[in-house]
PDB file of N, CA and C in Angstrom:
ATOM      1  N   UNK A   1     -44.116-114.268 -25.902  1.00  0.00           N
ATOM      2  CA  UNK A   1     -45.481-113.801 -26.023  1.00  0.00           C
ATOM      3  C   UNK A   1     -46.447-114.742 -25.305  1.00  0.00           C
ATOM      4  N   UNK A   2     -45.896-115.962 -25.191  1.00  0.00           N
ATOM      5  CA  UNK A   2     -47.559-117.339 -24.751  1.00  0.00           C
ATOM      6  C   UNK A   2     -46.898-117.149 -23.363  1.00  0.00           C
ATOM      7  N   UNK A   3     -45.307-117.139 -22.959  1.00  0.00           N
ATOM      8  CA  UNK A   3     -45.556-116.816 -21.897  1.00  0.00           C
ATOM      9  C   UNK A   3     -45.960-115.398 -21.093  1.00  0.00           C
ATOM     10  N   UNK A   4     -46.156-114.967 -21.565  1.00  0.00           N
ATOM     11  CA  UNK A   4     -46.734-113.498 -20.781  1.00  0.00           C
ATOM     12  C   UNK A   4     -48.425-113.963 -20.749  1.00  0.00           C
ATOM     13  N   UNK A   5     -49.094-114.601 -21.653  1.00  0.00           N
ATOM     14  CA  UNK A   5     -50.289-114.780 -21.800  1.00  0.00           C
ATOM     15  C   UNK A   5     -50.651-115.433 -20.746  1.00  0.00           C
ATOM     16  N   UNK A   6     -49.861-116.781 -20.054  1.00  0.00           N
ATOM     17  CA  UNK A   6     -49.575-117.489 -19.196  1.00  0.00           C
ATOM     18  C   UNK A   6     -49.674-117.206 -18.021  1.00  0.00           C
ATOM     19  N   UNK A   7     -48.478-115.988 -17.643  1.00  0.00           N
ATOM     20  CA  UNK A   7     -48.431-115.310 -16.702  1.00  0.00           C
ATOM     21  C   UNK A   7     -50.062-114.238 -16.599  1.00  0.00           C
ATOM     22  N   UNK A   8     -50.365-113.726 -16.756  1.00  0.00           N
ATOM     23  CA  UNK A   8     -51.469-113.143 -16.857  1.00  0.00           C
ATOM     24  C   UNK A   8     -52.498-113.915 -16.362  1.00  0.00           C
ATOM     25  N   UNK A   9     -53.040-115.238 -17.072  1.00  0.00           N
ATOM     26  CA  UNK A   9     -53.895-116.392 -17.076  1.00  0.00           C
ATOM     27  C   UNK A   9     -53.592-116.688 -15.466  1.00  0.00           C
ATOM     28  N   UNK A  10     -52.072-116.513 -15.024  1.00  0.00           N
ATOM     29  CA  UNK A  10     -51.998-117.109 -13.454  1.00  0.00           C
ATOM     30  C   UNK A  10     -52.778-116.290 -12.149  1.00  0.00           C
ATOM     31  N   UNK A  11     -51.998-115.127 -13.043  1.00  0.00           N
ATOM     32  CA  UNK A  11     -52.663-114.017 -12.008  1.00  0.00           C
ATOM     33  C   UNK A  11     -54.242-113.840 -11.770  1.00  0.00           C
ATOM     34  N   UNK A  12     -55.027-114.506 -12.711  1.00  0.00           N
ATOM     35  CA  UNK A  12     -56.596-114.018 -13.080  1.00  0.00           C
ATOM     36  C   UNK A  12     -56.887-115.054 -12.184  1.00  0.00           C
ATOM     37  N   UNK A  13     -56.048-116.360 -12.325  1.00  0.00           N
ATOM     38  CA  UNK A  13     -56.589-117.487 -11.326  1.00  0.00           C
ATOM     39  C   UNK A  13     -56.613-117.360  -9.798  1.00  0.00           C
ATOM     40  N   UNK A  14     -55.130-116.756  -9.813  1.00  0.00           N
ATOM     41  CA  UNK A  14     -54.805-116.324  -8.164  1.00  0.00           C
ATOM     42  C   UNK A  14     -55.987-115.143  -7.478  1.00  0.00           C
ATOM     43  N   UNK A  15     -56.531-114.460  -8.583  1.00  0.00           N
ATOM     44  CA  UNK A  15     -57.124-113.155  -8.403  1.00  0.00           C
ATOM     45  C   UNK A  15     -58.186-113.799  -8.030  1.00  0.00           C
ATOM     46  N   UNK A  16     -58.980-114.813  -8.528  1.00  0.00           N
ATOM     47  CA  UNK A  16     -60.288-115.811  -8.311  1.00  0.00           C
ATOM     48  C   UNK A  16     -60.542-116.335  -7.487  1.00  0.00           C
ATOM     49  N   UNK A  17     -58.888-117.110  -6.655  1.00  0.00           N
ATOM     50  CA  UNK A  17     -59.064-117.912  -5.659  1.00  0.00           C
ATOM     51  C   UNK A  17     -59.133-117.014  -4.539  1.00  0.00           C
ATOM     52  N   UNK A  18     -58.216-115.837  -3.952  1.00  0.00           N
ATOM     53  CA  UNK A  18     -58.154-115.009  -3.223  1.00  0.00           C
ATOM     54  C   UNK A  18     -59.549-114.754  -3.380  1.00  0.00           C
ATOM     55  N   UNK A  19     -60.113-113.944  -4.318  1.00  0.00           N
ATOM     56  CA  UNK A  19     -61.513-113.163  -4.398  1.00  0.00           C
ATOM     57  C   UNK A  19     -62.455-114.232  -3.442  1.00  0.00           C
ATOM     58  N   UNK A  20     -62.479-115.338  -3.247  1.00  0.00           N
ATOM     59  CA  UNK A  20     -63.301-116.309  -2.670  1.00  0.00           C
ATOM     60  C   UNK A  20     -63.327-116.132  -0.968  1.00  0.00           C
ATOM     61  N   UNK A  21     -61.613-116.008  -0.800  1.00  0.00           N
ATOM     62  CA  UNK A  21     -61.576-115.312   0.736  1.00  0.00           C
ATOM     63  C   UNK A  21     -62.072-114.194   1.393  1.00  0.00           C
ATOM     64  N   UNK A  22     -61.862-113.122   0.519  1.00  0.00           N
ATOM     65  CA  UNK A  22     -62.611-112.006   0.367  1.00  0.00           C
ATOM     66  C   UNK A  22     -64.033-111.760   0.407  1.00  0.00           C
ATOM     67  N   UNK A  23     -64.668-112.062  -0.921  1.00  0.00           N
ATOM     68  CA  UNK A  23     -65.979-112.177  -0.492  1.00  0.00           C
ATOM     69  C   UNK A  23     -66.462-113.736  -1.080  1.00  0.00           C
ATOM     70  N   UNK A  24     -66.822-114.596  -0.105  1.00  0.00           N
ATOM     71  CA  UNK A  24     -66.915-115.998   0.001  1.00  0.00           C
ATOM     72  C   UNK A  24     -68.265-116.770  -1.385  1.00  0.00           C
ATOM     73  N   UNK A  25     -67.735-117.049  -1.919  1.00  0.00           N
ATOM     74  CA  UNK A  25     -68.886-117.510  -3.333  1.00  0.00           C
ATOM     75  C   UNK A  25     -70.203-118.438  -2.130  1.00  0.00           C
ATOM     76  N   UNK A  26     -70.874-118.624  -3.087  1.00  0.00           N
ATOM     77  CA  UNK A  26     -72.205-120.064  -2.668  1.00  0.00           C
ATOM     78  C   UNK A  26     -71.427-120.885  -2.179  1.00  0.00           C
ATOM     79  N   UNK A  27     -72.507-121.305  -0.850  1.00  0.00           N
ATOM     80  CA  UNK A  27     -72.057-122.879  -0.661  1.00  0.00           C
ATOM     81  C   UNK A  27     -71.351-124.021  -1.060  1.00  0.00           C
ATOM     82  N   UNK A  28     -71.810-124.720  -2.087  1.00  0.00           N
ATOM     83  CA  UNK A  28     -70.978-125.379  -3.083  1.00  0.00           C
ATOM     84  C   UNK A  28     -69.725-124.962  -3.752  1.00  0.00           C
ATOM     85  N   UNK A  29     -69.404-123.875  -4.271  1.00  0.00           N
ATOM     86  CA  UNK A  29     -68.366-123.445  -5.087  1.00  0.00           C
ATOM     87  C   UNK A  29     -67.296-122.949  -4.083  1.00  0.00           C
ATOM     88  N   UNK A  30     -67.818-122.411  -3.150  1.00  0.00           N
ATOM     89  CA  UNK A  30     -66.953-122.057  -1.778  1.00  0.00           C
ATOM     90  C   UNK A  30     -65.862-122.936  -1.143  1.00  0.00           C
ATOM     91  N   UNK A  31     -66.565-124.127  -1.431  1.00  0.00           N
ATOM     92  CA  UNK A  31     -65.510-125.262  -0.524  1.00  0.00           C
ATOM     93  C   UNK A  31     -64.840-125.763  -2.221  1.00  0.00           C
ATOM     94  N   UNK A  32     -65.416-125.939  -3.000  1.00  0.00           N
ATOM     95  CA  UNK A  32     -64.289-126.174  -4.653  1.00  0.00           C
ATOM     96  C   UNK A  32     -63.121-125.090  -4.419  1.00  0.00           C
ATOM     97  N   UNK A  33     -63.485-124.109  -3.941  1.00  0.00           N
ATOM     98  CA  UNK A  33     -62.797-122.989  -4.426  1.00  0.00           C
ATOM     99  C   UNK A  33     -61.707-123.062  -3.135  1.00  0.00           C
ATOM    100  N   UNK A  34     -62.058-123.470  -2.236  1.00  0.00           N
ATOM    101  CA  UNK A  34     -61.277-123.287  -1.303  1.00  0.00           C
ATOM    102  C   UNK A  34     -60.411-124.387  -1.295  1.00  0.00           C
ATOM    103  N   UNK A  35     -60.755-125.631  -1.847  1.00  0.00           N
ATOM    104  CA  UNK A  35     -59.840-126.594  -2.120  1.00  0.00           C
ATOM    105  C   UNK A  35     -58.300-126.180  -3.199  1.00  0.00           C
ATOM    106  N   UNK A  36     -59.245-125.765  -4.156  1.00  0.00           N
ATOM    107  CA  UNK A  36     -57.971-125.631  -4.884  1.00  0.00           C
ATOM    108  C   UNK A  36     -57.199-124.718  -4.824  1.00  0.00           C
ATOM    109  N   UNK A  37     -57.297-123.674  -3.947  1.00  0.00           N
ATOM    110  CA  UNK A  37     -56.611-122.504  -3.293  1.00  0.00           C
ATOM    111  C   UNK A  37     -55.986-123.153  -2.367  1.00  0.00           C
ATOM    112  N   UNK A  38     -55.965-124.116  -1.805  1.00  0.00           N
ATOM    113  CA  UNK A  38     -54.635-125.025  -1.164  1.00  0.00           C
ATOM    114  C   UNK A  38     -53.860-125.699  -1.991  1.00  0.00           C
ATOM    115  N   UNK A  39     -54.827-126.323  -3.238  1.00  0.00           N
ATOM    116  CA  UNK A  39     -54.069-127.223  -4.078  1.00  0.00           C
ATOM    117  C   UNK A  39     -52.902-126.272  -4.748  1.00  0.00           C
ATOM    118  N   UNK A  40     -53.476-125.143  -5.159  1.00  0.00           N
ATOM    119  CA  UNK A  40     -52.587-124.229  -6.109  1.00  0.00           C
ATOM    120  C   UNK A  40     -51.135-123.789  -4.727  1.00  0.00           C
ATOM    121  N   UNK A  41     -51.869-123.308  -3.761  1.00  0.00           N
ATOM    122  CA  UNK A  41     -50.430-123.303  -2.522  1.00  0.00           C
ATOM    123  C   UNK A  41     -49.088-124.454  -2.692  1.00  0.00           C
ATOM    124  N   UNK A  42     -49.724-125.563  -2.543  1.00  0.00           N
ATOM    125  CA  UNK A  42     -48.996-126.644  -2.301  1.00  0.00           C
ATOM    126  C   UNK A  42     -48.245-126.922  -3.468  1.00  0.00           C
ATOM    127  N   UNK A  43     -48.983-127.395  -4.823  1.00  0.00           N
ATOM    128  CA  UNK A  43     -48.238-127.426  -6.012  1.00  0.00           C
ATOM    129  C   UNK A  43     -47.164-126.413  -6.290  1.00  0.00           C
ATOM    130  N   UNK A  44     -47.298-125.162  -6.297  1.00  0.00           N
ATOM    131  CA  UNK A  44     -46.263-124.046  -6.579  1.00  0.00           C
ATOM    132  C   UNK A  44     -45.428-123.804  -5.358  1.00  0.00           C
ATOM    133  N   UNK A  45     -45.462-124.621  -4.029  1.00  0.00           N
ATOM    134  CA  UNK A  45     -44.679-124.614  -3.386  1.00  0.00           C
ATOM    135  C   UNK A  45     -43.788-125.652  -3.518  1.00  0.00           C
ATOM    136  N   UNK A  46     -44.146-126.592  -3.776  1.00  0.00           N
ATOM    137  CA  UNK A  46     -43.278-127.629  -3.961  1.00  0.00           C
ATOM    138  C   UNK A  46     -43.028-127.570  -5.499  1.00  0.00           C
ATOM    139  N   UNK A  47     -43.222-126.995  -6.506  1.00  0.00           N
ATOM    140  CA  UNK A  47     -42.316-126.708  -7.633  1.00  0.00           C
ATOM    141  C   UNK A  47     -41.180-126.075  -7.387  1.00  0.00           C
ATOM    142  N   UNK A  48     -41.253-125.167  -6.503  1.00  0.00           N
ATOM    143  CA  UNK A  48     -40.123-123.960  -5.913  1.00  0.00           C
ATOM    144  C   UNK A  48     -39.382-124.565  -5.420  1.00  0.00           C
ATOM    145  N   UNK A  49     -39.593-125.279  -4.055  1.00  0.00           N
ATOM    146  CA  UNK A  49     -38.818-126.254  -3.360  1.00  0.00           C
ATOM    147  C   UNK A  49     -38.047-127.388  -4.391  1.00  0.00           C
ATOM    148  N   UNK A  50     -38.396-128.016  -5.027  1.00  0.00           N
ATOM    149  CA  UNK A  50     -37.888-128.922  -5.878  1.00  0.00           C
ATOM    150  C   UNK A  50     -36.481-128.498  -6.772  1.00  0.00           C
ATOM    151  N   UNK A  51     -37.484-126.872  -7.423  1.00  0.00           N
ATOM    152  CA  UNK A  51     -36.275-126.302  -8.000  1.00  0.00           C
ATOM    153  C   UNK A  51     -35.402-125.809  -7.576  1.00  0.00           C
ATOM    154  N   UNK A  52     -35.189-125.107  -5.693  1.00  0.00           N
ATOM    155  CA  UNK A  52     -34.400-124.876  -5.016  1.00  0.00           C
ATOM    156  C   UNK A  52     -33.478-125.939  -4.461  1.00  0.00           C
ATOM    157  N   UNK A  53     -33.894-127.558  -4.711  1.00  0.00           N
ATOM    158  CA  UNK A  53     -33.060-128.309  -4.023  1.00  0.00           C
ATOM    159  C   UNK A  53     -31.934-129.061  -5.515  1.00  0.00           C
ATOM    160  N   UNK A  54     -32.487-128.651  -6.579  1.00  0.00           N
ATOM    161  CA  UNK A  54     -32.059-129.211  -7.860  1.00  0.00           C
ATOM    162  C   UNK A  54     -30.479-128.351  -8.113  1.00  0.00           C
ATOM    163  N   UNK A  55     -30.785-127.041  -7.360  1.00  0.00           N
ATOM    164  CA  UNK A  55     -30.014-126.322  -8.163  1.00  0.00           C
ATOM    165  C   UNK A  55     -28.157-126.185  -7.736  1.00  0.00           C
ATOM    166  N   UNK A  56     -27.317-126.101  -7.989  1.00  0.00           N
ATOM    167  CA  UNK A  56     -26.061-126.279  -7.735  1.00  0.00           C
ATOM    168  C   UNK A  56     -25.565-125.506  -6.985  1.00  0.00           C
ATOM    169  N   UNK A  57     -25.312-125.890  -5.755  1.00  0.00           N
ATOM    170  CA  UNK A  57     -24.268-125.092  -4.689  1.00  0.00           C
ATOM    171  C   UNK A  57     -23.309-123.947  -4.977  1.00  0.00           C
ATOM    172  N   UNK A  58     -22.805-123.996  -5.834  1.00  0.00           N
ATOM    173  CA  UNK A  58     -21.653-122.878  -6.165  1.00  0.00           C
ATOM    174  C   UNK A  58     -22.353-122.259  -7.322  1.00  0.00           C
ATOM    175  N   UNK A  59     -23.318-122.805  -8.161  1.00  0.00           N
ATOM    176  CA  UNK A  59     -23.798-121.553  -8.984  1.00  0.00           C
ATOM    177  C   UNK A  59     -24.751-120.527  -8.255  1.00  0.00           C
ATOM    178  N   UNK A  60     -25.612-119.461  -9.247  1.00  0.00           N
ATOM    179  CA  UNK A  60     -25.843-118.147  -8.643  1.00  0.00           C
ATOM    180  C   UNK A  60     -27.142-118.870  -7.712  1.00  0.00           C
ATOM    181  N   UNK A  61     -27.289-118.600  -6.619  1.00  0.00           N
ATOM    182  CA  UNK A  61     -28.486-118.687  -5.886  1.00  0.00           C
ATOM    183  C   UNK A  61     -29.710-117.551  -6.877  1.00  0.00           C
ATOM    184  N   UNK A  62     -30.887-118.217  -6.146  1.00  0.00           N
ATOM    185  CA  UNK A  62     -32.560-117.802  -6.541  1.00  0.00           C
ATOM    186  C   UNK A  62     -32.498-116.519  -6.027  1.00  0.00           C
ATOM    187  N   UNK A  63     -33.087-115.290  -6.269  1.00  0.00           N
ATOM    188  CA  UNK A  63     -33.169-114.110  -5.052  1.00  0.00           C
ATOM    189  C   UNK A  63     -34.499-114.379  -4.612  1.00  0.00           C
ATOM    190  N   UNK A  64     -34.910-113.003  -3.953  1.00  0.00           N
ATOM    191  CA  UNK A  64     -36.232-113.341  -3.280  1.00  0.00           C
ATOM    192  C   UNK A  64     -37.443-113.113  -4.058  1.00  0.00           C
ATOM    193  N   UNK A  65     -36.885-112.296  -4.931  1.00  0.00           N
ATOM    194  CA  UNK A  65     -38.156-111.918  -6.127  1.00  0.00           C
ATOM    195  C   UNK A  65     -38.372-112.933  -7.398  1.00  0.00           C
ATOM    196  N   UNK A  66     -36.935-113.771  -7.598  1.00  0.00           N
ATOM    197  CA  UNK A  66     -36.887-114.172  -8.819  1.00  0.00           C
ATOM    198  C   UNK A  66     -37.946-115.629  -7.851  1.00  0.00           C
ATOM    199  N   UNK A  67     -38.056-116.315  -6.555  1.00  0.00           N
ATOM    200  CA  UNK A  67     -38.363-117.053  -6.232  1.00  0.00           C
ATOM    201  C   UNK A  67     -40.321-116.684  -5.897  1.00  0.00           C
ATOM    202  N   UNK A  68     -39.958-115.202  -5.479  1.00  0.00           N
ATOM    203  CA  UNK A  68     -41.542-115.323  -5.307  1.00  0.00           C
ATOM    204  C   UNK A  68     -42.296-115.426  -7.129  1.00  0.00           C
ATOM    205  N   UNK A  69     -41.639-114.838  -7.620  1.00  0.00           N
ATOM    206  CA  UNK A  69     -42.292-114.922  -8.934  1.00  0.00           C
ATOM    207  C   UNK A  69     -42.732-116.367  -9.413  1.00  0.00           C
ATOM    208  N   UNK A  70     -41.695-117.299  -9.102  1.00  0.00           N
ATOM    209  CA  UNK A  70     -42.122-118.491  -9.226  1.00  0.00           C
ATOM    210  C   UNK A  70     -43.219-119.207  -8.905  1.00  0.00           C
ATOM    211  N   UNK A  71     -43.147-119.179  -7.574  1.00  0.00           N
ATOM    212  CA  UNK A  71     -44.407-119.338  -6.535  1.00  0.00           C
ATOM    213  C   UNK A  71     -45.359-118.533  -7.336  1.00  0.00           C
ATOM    214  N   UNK A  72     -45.635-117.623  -7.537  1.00  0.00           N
ATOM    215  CA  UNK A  72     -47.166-116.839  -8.419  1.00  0.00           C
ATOM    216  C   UNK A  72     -47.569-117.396  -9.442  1.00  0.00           C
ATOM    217  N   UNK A  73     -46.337-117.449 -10.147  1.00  0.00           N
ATOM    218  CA  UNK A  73     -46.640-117.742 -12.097  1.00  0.00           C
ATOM    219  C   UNK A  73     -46.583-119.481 -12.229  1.00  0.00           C
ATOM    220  N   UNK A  74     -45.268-120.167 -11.474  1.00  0.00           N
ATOM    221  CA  UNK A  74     -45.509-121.365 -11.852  1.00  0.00           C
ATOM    222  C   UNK A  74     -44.746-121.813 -12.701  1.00  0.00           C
ATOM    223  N   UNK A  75     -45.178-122.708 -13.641  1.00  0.00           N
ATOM    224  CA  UNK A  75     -44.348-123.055 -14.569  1.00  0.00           C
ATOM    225  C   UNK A  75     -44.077-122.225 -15.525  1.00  0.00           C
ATOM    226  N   UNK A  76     -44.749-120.951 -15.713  1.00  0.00           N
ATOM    227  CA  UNK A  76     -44.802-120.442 -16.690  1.00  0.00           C
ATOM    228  C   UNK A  76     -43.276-119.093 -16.488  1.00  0.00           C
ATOM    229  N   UNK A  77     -43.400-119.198 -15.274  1.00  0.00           N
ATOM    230  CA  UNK A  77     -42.138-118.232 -14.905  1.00  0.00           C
ATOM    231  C   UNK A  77     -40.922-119.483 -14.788  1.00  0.00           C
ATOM    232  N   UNK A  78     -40.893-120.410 -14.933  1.00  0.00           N
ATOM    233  CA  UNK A  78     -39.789-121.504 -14.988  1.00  0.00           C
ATOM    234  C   UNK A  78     -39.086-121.651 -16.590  1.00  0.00           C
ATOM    235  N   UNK A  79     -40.214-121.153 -17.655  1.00  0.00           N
ATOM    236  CA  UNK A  79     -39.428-121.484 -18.560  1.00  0.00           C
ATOM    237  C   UNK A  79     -38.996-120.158 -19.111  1.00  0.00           C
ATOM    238  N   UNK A  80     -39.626-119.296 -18.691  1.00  0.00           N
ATOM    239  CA  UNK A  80     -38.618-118.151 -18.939  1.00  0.00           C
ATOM    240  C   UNK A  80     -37.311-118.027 -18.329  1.00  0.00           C
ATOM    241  N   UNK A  81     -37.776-118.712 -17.121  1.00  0.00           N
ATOM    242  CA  UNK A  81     -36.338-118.285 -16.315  1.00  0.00           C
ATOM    243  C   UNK A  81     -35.394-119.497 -17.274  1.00  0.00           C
ATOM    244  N   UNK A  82     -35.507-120.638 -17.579  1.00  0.00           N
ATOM    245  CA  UNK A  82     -34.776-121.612 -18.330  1.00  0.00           C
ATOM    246  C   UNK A  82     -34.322-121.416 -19.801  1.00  0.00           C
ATOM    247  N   UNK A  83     -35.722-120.153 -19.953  1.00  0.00           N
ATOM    248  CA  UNK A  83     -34.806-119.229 -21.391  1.00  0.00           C
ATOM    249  C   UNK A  83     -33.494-118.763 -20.990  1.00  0.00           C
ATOM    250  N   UNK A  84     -33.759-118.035 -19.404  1.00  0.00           N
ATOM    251  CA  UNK A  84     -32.649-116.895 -19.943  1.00  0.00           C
ATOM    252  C   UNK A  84     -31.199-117.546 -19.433  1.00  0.00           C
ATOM    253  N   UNK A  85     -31.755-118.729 -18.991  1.00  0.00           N
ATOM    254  CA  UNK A  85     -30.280-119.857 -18.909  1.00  0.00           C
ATOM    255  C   UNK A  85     -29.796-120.186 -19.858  1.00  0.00           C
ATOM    256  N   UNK A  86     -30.453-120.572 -20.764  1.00  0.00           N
ATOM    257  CA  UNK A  86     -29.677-120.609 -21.425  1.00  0.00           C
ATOM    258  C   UNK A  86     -29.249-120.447 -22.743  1.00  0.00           C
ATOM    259  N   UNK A  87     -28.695-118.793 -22.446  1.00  0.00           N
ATOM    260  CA  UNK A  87     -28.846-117.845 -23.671  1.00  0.00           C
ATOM    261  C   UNK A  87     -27.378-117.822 -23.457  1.00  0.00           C
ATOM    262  N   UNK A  88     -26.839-117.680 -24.308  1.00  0.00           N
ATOM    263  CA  UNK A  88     -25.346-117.383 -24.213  1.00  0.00           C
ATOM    264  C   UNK A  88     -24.587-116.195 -23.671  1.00  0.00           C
ATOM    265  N   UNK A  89     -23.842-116.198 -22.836  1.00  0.00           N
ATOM    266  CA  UNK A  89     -23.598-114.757 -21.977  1.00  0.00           C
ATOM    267  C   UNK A  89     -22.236-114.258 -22.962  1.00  0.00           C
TER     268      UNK A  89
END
């Protein structure tokens, strides 16, 4: 449940920072906004990357969706995905 709340909360942020490209806020808030719309790039890229270099050669590779999801949501799609690791098959 907190993570879906999470996920949601990411999307409203992503929706904020984009919206800035789109139609560009004030002066001041424009360049805040545009900062952390790199910061948020970079951080969730290199969470991805990190977790792609962590992960074990012969177990199941990332797909392309389970990885973009990452990149969007963040940590918040990491611990779901670390739920469903480790649930007993």
């Amino acid at each position: 449940m907190l993570i879906n709340l999470g996920r949601l909360l990411m999307l409203c942020v992503w929706a904020f920072l984009i919206l800035n490209i789109v139609q560009p806020f004030p002066r001041p808030l424009n360049i805040f906004v545009n900062v952390a719309l790199i910061f948020m790039v970079l951080m969730h890229g290199l969470q991805l990357s990190l977790l792609k270099a962590t992960q074990p050669k012969e177990g199941p590779a990332l797909s392309r969706a389970q990885q973009l999801r990452i990149f969007i949501f963040g940590v918040f799609e990491l611990l779901a995905w670390q739920k469903q690791q480790k649930r007993p098959r």
